[in-house]
C-alpha atoms as a PDB file:
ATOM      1  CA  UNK A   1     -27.775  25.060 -19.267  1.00  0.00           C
ATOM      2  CA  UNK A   2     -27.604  21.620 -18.122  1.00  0.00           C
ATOM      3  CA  UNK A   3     -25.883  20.648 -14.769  1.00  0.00           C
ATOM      4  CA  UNK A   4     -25.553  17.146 -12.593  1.00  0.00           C
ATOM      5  CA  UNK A   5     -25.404  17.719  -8.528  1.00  0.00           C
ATOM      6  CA  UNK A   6     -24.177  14.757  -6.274  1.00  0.00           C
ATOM      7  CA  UNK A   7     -25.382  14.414  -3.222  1.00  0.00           C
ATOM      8  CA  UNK A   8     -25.169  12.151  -0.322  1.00  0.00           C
ATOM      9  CA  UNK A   9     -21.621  12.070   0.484  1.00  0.00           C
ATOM     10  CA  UNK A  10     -19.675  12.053   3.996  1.00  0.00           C
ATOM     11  CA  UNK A  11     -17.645  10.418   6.741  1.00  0.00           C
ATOM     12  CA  UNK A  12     -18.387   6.563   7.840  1.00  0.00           C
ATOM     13  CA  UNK A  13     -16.872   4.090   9.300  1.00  0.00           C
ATOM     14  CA  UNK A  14     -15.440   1.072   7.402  1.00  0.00           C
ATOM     15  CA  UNK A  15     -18.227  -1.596   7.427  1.00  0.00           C
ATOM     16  CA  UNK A  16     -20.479   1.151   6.740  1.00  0.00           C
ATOM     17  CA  UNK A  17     -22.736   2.199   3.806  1.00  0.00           C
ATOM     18  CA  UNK A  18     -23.827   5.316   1.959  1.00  0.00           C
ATOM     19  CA  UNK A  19     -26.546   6.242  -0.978  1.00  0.00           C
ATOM     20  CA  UNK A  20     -24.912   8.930  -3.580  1.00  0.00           C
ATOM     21  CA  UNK A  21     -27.674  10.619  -5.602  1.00  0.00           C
ATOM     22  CA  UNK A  22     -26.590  12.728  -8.971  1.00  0.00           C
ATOM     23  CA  UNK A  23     -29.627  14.696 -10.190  1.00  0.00           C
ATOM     24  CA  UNK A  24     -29.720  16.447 -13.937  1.00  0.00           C
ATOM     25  CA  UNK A  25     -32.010  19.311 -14.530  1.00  0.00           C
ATOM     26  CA  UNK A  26     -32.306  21.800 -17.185  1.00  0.00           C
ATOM     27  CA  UNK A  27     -32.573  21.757 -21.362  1.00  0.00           C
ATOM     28  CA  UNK A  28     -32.379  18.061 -21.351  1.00  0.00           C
ATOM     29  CA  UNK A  29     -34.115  16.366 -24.514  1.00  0.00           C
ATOM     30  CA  UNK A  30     -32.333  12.799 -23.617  1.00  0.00           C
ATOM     31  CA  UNK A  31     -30.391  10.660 -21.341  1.00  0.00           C
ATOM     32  CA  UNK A  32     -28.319   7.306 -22.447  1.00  0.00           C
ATOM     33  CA  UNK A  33     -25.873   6.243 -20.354  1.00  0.00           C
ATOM     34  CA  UNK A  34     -24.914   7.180 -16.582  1.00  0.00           C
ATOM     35  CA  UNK A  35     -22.182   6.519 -14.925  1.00  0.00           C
ATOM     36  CA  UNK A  36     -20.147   7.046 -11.151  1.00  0.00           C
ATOM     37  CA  UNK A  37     -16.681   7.499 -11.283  1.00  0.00           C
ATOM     38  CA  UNK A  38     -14.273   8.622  -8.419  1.00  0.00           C
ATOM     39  CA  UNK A  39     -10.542   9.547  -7.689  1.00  0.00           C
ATOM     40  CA  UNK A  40      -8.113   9.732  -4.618  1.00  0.00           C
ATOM     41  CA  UNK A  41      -5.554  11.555  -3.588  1.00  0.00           C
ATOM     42  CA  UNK A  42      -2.601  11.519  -6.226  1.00  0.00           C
ATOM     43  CA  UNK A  43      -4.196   8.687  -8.293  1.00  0.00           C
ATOM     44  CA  UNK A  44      -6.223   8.502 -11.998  1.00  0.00           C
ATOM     45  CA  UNK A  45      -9.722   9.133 -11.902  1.00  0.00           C
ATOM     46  CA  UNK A  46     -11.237   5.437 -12.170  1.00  0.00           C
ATOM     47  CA  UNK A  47     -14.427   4.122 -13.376  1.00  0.00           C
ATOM     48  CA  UNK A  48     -16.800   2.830 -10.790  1.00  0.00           C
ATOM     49  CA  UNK A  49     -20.017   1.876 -12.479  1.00  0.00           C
ATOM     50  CA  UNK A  50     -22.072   2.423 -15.630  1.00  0.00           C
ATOM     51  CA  UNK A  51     -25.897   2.054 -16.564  1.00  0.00           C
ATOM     52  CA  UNK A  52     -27.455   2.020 -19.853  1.00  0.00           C
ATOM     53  CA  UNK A  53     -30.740   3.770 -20.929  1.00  0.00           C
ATOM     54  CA  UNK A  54     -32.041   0.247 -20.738  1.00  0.00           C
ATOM     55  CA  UNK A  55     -31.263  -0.481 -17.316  1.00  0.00           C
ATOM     56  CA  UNK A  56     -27.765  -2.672 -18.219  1.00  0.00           C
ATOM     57  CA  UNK A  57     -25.290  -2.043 -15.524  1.00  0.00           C
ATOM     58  CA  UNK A  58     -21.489  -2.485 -15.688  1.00  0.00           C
ATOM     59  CA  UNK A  59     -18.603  -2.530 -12.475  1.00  0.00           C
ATOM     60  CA  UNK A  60     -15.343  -2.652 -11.683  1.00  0.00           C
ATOM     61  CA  UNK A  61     -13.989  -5.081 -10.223  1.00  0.00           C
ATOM     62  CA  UNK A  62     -13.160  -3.583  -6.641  1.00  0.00           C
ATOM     63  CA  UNK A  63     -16.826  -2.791  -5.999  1.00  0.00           C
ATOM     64  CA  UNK A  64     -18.379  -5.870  -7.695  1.00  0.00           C
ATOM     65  CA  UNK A  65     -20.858  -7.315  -4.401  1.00  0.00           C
ATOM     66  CA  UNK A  66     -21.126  -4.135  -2.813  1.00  0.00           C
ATOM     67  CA  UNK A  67     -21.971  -1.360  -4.869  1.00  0.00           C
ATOM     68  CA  UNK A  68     -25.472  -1.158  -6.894  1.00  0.00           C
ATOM     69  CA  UNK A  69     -26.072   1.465  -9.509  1.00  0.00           C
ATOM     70  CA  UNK A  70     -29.649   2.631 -10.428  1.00  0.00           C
ATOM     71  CA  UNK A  71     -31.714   5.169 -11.856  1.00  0.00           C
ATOM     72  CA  UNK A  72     -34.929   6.701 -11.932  1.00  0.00           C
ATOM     73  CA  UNK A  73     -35.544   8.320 -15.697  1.00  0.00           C
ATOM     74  CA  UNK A  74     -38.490  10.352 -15.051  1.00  0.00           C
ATOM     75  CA  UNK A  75     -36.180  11.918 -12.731  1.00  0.00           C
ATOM     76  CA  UNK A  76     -33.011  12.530 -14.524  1.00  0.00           C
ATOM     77  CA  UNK A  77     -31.910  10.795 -11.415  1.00  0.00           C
ATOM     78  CA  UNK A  78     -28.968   7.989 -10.958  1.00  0.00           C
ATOM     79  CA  UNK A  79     -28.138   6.433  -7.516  1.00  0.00           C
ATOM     80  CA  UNK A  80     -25.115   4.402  -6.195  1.00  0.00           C
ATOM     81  CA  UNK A  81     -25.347   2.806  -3.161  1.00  0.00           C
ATOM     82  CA  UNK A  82     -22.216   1.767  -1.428  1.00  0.00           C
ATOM     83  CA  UNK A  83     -22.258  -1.170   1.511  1.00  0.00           C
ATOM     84  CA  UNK A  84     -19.525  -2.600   3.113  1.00  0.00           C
ATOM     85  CA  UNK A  85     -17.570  -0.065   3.005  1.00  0.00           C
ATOM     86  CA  UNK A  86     -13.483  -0.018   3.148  1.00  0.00           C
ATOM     87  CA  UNK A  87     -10.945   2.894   3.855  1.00  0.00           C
ATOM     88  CA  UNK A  88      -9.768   2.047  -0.331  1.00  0.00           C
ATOM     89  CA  UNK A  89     -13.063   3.588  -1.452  1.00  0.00           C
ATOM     90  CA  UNK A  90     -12.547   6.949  -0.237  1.00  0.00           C
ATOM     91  CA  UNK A  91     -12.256   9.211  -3.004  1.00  0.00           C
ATOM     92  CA  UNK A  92     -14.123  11.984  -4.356  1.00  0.00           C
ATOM     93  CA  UNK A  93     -16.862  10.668  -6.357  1.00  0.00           C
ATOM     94  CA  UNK A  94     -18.547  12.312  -9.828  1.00  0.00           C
ATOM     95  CA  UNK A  95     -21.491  11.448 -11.679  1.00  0.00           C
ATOM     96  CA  UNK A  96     -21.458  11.335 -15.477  1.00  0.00           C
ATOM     97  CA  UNK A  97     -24.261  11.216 -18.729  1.00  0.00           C
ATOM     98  CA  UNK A  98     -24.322  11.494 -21.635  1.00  0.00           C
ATOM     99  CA  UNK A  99     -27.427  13.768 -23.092  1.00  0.00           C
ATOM    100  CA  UNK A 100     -28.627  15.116 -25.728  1.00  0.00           C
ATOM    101  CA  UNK A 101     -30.124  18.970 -25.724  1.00  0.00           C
ATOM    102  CA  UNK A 102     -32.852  19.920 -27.863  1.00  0.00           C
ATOM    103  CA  UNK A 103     -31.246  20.695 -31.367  1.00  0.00           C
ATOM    104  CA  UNK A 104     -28.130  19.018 -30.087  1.00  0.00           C
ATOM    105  CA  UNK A 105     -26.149  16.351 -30.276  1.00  0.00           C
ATOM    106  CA  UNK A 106     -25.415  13.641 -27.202  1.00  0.00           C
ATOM    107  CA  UNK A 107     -22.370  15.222 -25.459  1.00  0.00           C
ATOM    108  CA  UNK A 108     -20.482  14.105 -21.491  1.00  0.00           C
ATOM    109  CA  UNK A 109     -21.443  15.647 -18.569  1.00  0.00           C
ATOM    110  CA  UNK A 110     -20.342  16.236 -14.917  1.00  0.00           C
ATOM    111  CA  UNK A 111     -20.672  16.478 -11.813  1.00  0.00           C
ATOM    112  CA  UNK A 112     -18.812  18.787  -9.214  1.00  0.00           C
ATOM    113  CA  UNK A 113     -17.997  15.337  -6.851  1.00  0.00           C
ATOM    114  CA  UNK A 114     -18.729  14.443  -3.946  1.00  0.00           C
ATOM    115  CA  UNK A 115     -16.439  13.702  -1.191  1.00  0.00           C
ATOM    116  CA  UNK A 116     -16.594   9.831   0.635  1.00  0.00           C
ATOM    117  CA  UNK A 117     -14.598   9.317   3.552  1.00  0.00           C
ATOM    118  CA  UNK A 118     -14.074   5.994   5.107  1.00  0.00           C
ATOM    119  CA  UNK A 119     -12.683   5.684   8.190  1.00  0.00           C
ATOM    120  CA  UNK A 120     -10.511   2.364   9.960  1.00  0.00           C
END
């Protein structure tokens, strides 16, 4: 089986930062893209940022300046950290790639979130 686990998540204060972590382990042949996406209470789940394979990066608007995506490929790894944080960005936050199992094709995966929490 193949599984992503977030890490890194809690309670800070606004002004604040926070590294998430989303790990992948198991049957994995290949990675392409990776991706953080979050959702609050009673709203759509909302894209937050993408990376390629090849290290091209993608954000939304609301997070453009303070948010930087990354990843480490020889550890199935991909990182967000968050600075400057405001009370907006709390939201439970999931990790996403796409990969490819041996003798498969590339399918979506997720994470099980993790919750952020910023406080006034």
């Amino acid at each position: 089986q193949v599984q992503l686990v977030e890490s890194g998540g809690g309670l800070v204060q606004t002004g604040g930062s926070l590294r998430l972590s989303c790990a992948a382990s198991g049957s994995i042949f290949s990675i392409n893209g990776m991706g953080w996406y979050r959702q609050a209470p009673g709203k759509q789940r909302e894209l937050v940022a993408t990376i390629t394979s090849g290290g091209s990066t993608n954000y939304a608007d609301s997070v453009k300046g303070r948010f930087t995506i990354s990843r480490d490929n020889p550890k199935n790894t991909v990182y967000l950290q968050m600075s400057s944080l405001k009370p907006e960005d709390t939201a439970v936050y999931y990790c996403s790639a796409e990969i490819k199992r041996i003798l498969g094709i590339f399918r979506e995966y997720w994470g099980q979130g993790t919750q952020v929490t910023v406080s006034s």
